[in-house]
Protein backbone atom coordinates (compact mmCIF):
# COMPACT_ATOMS: atom_id res chain seq x y z
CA UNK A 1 94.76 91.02 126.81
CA UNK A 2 98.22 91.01 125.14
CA UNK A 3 97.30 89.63 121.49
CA UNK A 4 95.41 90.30 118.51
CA UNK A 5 94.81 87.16 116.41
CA UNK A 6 94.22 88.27 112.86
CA UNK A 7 92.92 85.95 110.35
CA UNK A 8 91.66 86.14 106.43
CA UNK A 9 88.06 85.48 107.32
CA UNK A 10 86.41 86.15 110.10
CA UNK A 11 85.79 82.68 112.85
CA UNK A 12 87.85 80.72 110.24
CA UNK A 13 90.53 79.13 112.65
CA UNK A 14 91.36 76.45 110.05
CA UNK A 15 95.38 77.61 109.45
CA UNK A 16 95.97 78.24 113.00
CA UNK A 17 98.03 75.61 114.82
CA UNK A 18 96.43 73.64 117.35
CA UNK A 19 98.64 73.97 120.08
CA UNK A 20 98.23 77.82 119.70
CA UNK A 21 94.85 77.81 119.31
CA UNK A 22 94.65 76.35 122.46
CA UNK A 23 97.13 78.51 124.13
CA UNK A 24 95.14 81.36 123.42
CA UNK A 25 92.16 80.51 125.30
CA UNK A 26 88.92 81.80 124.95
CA UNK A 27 88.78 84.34 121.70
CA UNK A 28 86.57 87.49 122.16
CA UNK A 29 86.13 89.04 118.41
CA UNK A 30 87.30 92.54 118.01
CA UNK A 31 87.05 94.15 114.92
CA UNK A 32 87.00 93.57 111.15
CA UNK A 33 88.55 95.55 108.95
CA UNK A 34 89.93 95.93 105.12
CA UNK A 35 93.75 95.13 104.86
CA UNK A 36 95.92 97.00 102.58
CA UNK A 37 99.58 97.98 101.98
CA UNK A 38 98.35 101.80 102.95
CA UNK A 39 96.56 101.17 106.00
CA UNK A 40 97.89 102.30 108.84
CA UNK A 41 97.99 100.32 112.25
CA UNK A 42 99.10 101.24 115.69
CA UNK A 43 101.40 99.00 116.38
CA UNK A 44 102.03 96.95 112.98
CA UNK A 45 103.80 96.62 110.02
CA UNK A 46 100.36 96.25 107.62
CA UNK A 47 103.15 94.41 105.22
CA UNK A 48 104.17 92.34 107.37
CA UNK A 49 100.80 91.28 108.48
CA UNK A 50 99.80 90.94 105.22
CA UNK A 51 102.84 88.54 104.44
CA UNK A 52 101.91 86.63 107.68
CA UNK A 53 98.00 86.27 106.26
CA UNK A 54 99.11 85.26 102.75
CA UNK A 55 102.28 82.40 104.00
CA UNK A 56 100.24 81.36 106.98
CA UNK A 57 96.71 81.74 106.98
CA UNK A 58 96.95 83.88 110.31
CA UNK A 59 99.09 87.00 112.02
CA UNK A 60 99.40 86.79 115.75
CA UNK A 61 100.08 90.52 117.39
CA UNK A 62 101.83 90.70 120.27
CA UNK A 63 101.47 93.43 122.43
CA UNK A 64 102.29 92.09 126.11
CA UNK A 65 105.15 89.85 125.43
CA UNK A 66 105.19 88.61 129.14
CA UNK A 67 101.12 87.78 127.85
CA UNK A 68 102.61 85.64 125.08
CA UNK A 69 101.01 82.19 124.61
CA UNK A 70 103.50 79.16 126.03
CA UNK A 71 102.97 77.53 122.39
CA UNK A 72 104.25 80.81 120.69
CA UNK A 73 107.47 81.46 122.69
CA UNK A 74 110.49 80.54 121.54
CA UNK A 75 112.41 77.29 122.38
């Protein structure tokens, strides 16, 4: 695995960049769930994913760095 691709509405790929999109490969859906300040996630900053959904359109969760996708790694 080593990413979670969040988005504002479910299937709606429209803000994510191409290049990533393709990076990423085949998507297998996960789970859908209400957002909120108060909502606690494993291994994320809710406000900071929040922030990434309102500026971007998308939040992309890391969680295997070495799984990263080529287009998201720094240059």
């Amino acid at each position: 695995m080593g990413f979670y691709l969040y988005l504002l509405k479910k299937d709606n790929f429209d803000s994510v960049p191409p290049e990533l999109l393709r990076s990423l490969g085949k998507l297998d859906f996960s789970l859908e769930f209400n957002l909120h300040e108060g909502r606690k996630l494993a291994k994320e900053d809710p406000a900071i994913v929040i922030s990434n959904l309102k500026k971007l359109g998308f939040h992309l969760q890391i969680t295997d760095p070495l799984a990263a996708p080529e287009a998201f790694k720094l240059r």
